[in-house]
C-alpha atoms as a PDB file:
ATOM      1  CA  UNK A   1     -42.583-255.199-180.687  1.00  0.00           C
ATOM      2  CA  UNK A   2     -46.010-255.175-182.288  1.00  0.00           C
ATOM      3  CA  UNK A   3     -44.728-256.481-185.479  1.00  0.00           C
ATOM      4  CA  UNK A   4     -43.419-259.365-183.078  1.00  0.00           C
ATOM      5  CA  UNK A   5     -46.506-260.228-181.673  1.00  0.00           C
ATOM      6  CA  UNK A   6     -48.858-260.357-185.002  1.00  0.00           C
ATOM      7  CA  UNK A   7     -45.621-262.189-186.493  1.00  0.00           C
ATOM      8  CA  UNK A   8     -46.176-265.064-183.709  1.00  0.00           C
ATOM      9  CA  UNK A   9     -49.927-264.887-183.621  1.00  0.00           C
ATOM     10  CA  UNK A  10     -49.887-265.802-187.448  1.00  0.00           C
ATOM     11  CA  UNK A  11     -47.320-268.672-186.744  1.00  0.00           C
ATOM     12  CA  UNK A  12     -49.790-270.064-184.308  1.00  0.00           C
ATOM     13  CA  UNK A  13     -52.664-270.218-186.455  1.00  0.00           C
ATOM     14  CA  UNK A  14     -50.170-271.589-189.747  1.00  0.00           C
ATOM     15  CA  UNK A  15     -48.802-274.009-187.082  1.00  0.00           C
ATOM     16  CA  UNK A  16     -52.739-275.321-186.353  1.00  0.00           C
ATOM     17  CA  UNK A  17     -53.812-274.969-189.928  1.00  0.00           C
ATOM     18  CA  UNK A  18     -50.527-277.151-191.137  1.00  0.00           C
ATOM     19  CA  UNK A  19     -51.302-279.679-188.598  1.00  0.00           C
ATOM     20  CA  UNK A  20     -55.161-279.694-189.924  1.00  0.00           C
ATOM     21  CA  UNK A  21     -53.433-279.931-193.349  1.00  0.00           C
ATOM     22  CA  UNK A  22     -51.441-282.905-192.416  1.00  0.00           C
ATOM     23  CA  UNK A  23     -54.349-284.223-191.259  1.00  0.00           C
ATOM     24  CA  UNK A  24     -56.707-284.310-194.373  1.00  0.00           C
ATOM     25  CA  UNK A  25     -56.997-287.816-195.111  1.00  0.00           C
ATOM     26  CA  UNK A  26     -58.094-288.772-191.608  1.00  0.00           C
ATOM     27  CA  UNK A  27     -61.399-285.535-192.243  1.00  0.00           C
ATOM     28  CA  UNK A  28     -61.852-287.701-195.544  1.00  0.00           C
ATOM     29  CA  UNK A  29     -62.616-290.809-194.133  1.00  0.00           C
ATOM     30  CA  UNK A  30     -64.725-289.555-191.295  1.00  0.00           C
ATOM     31  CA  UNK A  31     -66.712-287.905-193.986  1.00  0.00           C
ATOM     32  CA  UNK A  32     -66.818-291.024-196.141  1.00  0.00           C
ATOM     33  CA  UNK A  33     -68.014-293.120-193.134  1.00  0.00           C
ATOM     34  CA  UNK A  34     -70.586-290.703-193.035  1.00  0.00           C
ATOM     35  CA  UNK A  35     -69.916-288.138-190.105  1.00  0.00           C
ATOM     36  CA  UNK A  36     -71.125-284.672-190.956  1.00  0.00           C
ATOM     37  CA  UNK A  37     -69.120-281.673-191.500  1.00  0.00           C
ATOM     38  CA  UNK A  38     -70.401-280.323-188.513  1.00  0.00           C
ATOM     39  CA  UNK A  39     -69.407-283.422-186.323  1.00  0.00           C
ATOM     40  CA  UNK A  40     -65.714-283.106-187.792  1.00  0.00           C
ATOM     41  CA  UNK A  41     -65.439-279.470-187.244  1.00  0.00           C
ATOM     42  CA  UNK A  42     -66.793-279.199-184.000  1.00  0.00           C
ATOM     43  CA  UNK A  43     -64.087-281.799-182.913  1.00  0.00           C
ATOM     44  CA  UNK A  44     -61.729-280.298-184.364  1.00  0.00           C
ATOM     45  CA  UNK A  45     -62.158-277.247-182.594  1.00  0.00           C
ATOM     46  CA  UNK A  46     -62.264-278.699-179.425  1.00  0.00           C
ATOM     47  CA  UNK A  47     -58.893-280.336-179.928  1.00  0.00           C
ATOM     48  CA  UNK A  48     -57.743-277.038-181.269  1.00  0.00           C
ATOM     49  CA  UNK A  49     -59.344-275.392-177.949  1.00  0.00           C
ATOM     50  CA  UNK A  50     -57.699-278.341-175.651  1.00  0.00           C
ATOM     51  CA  UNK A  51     -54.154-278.410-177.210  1.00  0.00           C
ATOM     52  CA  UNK A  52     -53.830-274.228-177.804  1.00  0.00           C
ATOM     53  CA  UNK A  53     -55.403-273.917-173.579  1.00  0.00           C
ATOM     54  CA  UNK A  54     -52.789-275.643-171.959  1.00  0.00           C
ATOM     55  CA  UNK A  55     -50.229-274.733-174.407  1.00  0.00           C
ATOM     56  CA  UNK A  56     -51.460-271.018-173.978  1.00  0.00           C
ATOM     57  CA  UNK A  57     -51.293-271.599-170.161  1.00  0.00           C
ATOM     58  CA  UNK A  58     -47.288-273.064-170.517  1.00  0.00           C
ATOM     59  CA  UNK A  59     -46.615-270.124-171.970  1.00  0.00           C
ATOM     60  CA  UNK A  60     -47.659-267.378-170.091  1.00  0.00           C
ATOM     61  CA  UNK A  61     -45.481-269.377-167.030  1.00  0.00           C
ATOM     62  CA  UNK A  62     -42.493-269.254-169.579  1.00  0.00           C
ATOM     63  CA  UNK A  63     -43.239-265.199-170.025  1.00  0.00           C
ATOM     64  CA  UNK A  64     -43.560-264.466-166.583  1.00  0.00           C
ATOM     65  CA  UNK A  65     -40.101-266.697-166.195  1.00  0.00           C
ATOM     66  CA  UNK A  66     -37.970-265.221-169.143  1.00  0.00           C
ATOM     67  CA  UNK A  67     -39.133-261.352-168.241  1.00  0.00           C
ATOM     68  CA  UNK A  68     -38.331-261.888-164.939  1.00  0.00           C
ATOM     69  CA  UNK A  69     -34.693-263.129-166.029  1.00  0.00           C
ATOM     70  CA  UNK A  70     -34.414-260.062-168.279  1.00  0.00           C
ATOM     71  CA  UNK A  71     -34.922-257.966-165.462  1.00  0.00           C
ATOM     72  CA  UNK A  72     -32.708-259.930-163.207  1.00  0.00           C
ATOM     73  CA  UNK A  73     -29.801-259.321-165.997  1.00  0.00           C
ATOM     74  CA  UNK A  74     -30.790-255.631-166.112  1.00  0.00           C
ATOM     75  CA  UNK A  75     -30.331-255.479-162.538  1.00  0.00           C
ATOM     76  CA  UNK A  76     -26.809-257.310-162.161  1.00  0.00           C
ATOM     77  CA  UNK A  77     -24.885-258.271-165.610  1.00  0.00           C
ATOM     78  CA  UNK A  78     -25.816-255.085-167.687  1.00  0.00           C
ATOM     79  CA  UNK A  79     -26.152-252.882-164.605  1.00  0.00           C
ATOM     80  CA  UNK A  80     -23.480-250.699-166.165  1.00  0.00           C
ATOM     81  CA  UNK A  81     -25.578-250.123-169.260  1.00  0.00           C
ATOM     82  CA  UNK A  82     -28.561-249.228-167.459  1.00  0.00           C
ATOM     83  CA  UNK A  83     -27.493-247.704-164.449  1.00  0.00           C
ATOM     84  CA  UNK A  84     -30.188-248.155-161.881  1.00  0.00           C
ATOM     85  CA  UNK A  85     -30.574-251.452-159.750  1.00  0.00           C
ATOM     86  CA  UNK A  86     -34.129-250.396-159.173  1.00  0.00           C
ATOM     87  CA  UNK A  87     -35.783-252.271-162.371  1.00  0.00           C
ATOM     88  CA  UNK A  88     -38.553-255.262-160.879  1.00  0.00           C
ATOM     89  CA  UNK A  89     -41.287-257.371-163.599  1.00  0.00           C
ATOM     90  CA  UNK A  90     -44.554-255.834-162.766  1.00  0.00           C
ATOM     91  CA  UNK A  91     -47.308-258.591-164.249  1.00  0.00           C
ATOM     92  CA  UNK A  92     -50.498-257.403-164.951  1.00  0.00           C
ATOM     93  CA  UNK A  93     -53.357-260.171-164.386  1.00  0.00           C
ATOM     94  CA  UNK A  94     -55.160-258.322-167.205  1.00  0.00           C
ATOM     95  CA  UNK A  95     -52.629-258.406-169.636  1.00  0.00           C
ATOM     96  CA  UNK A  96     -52.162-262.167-168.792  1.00  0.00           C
ATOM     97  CA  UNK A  97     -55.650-262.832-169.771  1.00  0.00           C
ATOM     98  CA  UNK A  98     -56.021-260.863-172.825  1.00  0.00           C
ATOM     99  CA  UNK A  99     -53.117-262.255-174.238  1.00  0.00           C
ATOM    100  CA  UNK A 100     -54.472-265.952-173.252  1.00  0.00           C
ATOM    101  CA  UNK A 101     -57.639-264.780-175.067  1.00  0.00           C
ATOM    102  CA  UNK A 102     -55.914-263.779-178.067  1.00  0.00           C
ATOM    103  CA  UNK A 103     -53.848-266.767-178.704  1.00  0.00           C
ATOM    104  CA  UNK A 104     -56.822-268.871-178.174  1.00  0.00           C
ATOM    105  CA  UNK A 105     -58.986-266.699-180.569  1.00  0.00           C
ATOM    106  CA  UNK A 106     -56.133-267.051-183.029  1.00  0.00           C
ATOM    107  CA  UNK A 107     -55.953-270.293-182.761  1.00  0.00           C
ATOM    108  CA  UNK A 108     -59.697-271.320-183.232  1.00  0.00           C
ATOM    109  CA  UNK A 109     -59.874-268.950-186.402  1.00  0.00           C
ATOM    110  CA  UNK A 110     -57.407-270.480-187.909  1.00  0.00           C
ATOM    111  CA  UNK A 111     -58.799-274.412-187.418  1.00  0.00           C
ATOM    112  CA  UNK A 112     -62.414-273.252-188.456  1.00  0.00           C
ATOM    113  CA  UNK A 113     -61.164-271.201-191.587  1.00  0.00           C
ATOM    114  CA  UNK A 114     -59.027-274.050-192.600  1.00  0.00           C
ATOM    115  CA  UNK A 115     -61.661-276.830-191.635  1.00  0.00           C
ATOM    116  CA  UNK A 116     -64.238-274.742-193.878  1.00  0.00           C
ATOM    117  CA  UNK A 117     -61.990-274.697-196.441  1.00  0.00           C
ATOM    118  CA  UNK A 118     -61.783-278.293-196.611  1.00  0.00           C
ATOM    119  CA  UNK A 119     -65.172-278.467-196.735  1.00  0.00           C
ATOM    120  CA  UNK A 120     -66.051-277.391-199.848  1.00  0.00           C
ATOM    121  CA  UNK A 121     -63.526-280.324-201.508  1.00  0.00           C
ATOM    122  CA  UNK A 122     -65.056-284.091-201.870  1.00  0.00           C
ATOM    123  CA  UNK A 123     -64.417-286.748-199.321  1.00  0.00           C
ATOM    124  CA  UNK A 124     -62.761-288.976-202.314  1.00  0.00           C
ATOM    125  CA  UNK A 125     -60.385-286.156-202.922  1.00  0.00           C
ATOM    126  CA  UNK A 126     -59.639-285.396-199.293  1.00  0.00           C
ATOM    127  CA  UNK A 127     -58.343-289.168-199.172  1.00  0.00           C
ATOM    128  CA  UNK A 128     -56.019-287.773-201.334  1.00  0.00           C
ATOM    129  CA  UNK A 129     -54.355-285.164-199.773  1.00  0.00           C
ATOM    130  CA  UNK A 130     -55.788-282.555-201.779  1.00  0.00           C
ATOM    131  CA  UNK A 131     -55.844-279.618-199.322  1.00  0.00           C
ATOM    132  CA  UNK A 132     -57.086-276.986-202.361  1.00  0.00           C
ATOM    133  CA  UNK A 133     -58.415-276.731-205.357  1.00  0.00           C
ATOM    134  CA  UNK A 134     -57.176-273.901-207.887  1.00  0.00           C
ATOM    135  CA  UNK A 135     -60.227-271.682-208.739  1.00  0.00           C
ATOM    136  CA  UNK A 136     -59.517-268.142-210.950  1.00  0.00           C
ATOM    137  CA  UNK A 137     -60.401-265.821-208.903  1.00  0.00           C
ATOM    138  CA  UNK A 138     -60.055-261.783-210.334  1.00  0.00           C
ATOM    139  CA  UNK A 139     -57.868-260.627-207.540  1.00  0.00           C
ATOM    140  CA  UNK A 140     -60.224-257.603-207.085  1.00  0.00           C
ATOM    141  CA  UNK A 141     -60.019-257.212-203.753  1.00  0.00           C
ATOM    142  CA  UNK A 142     -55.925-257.656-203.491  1.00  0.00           C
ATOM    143  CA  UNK A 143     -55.170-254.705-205.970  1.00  0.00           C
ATOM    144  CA  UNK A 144     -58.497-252.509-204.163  1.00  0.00           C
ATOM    145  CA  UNK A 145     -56.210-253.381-200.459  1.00  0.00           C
ATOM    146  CA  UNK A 146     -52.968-252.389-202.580  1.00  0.00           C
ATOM    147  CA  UNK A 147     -54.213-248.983-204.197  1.00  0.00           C
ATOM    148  CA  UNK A 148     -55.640-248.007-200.584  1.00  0.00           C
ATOM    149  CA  UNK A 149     -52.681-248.765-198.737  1.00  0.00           C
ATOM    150  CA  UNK A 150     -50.213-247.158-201.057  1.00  0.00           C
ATOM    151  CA  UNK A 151     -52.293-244.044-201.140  1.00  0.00           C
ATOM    152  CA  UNK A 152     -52.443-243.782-197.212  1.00  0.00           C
ATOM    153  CA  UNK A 153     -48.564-244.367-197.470  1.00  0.00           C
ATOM    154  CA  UNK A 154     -48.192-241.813-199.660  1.00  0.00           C
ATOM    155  CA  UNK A 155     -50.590-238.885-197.771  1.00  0.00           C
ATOM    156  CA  UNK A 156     -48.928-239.674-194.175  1.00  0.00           C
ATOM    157  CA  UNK A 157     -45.436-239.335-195.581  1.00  0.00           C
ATOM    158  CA  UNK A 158     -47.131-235.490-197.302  1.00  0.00           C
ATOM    159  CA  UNK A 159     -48.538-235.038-193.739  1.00  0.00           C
ATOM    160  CA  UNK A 160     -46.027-235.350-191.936  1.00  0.00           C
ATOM    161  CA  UNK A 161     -43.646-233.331-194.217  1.00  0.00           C
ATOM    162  CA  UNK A 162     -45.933-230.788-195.017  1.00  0.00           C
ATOM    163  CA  UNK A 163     -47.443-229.912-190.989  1.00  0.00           C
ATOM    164  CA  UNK A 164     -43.808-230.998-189.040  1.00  0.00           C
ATOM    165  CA  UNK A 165     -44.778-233.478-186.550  1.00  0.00           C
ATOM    166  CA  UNK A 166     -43.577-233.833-183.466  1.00  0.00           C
ATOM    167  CA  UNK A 167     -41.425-236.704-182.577  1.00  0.00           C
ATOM    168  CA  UNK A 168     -43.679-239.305-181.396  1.00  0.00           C
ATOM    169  CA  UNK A 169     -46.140-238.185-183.930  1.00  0.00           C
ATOM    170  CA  UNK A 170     -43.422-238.372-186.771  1.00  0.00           C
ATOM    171  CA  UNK A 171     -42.866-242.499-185.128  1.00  0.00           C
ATOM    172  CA  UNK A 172     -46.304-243.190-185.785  1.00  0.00           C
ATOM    173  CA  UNK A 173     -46.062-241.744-189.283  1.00  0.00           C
ATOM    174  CA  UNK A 174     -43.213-243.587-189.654  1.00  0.00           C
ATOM    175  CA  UNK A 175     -44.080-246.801-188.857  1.00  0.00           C
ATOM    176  CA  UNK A 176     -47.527-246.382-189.905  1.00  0.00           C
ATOM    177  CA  UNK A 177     -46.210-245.085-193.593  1.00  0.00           C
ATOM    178  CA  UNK A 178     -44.296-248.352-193.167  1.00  0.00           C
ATOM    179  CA  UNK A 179     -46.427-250.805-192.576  1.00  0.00           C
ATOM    180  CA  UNK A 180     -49.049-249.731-195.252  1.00  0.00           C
ATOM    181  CA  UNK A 181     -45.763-249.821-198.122  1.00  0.00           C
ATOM    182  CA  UNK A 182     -45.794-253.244-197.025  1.00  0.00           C
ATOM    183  CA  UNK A 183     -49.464-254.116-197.208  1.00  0.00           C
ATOM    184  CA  UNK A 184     -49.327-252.651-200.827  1.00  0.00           C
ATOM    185  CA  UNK A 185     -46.093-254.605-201.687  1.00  0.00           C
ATOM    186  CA  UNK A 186     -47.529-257.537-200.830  1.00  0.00           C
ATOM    187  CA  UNK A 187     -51.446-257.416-202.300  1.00  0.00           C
ATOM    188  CA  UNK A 188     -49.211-255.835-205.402  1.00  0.00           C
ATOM    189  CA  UNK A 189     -47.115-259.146-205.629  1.00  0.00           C
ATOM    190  CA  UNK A 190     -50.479-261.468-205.040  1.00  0.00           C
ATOM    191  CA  UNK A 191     -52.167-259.813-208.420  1.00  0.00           C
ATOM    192  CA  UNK A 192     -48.688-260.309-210.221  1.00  0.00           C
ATOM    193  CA  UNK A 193     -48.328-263.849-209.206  1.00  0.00           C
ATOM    194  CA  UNK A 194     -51.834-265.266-209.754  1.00  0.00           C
ATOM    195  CA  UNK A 195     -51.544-263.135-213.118  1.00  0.00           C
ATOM    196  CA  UNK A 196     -48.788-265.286-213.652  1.00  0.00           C
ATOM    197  CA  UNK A 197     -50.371-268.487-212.381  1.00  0.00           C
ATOM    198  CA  UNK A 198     -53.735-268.279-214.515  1.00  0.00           C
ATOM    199  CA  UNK A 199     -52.319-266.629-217.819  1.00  0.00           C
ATOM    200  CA  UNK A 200     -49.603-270.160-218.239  1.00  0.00           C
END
């Protein structure tokens, strides 16, 4: 499950930084007309803010609504596979909120990271659709995150067969092992491909 919620908290902030993408042309020509940056990102951010409060607010309704229809199918159509009628949604007013906070956070990262990033490329190129420019960068950092998480995979999988774990400890060094294989594949396959991209 926690692997589902960072998955959807980075499609909301790709969803707002596409849509800021999309966008570009419209940032260029309020900076040609002579608007400051600061003028264009601080609206942004407020229609970021508007759009991701009420949406934020739809969906915690539509949580509430589809857990409470899980538990009404525990209860009655899989009531067999379960075996206890006595399942009811418990919502937590606290979890409600820090979930509201998070999306919202997420969201307004995302539009200032992207807006800043399109702030360092000229106005005449912004009214082209240029969203980047290519830069060779060293990819120091990628293969430092790589080495560190492959050598944390590596000494929780020695840990845990070297002590014996118990079970829930041997989950977390599972998933935990896990996770950091996949941190390393990926800042592994970053250094390949700009390799790749810089060295045509």
């Amino acid at each position: 499950s926690l692997f589902l919620v960072v998955s959807a908290a980075l499609l909301v902030g790709l969803l707002f930084r596409l849509g800021i993408e999309q966008r570009v042309n419209e940032i260029g020509v309020l900076l040609s007309v002579g608007f400051l940056q600061k003028s264009v990102r601080r609206a942004l951010l407020k229609e970021a803010l508007l759009i991701a409060g009420v949406g934020a607010l739809l969906g915690l309704a539509g949580a509430i609504f589809y857990a409470d229809l899980i538990m009404y199918g525990l209860r009655t159509w899989w009531l067999a596979a379960i075996g206890t009628p006595f399942l009811f949604l418990h919502v937590e007013p606290l979890s409600l909120a820090t979930g509201y906070l998070i999306a919202l956070a997420m969201v307004l990262f995302a539009t200032w990271r992207t807006v800043r990033k399109l702030s360092k490329i000229p106005a005449p190129a912004l009214l082209a659709k240029v969203t980047h420019i290519e830069t060779a960068k060293s990819g120091k950092l990628a293969r430092i995150v790589a080495k560190a998480a492959l050598t944390g995979a590596l000494l929780l999988v020695l840990v845990s067969l070297l002590i014996g774990l118990e079970s829930a400890a041997e989950t977390f060094t599972f998933m935990g092992s896990g996770t950091l294989l996949l941190i390393a594949g990926l800042a592994f396959l970053s250094t390949y491909l700009r390799t790749l991209r810089f060295s045509a």
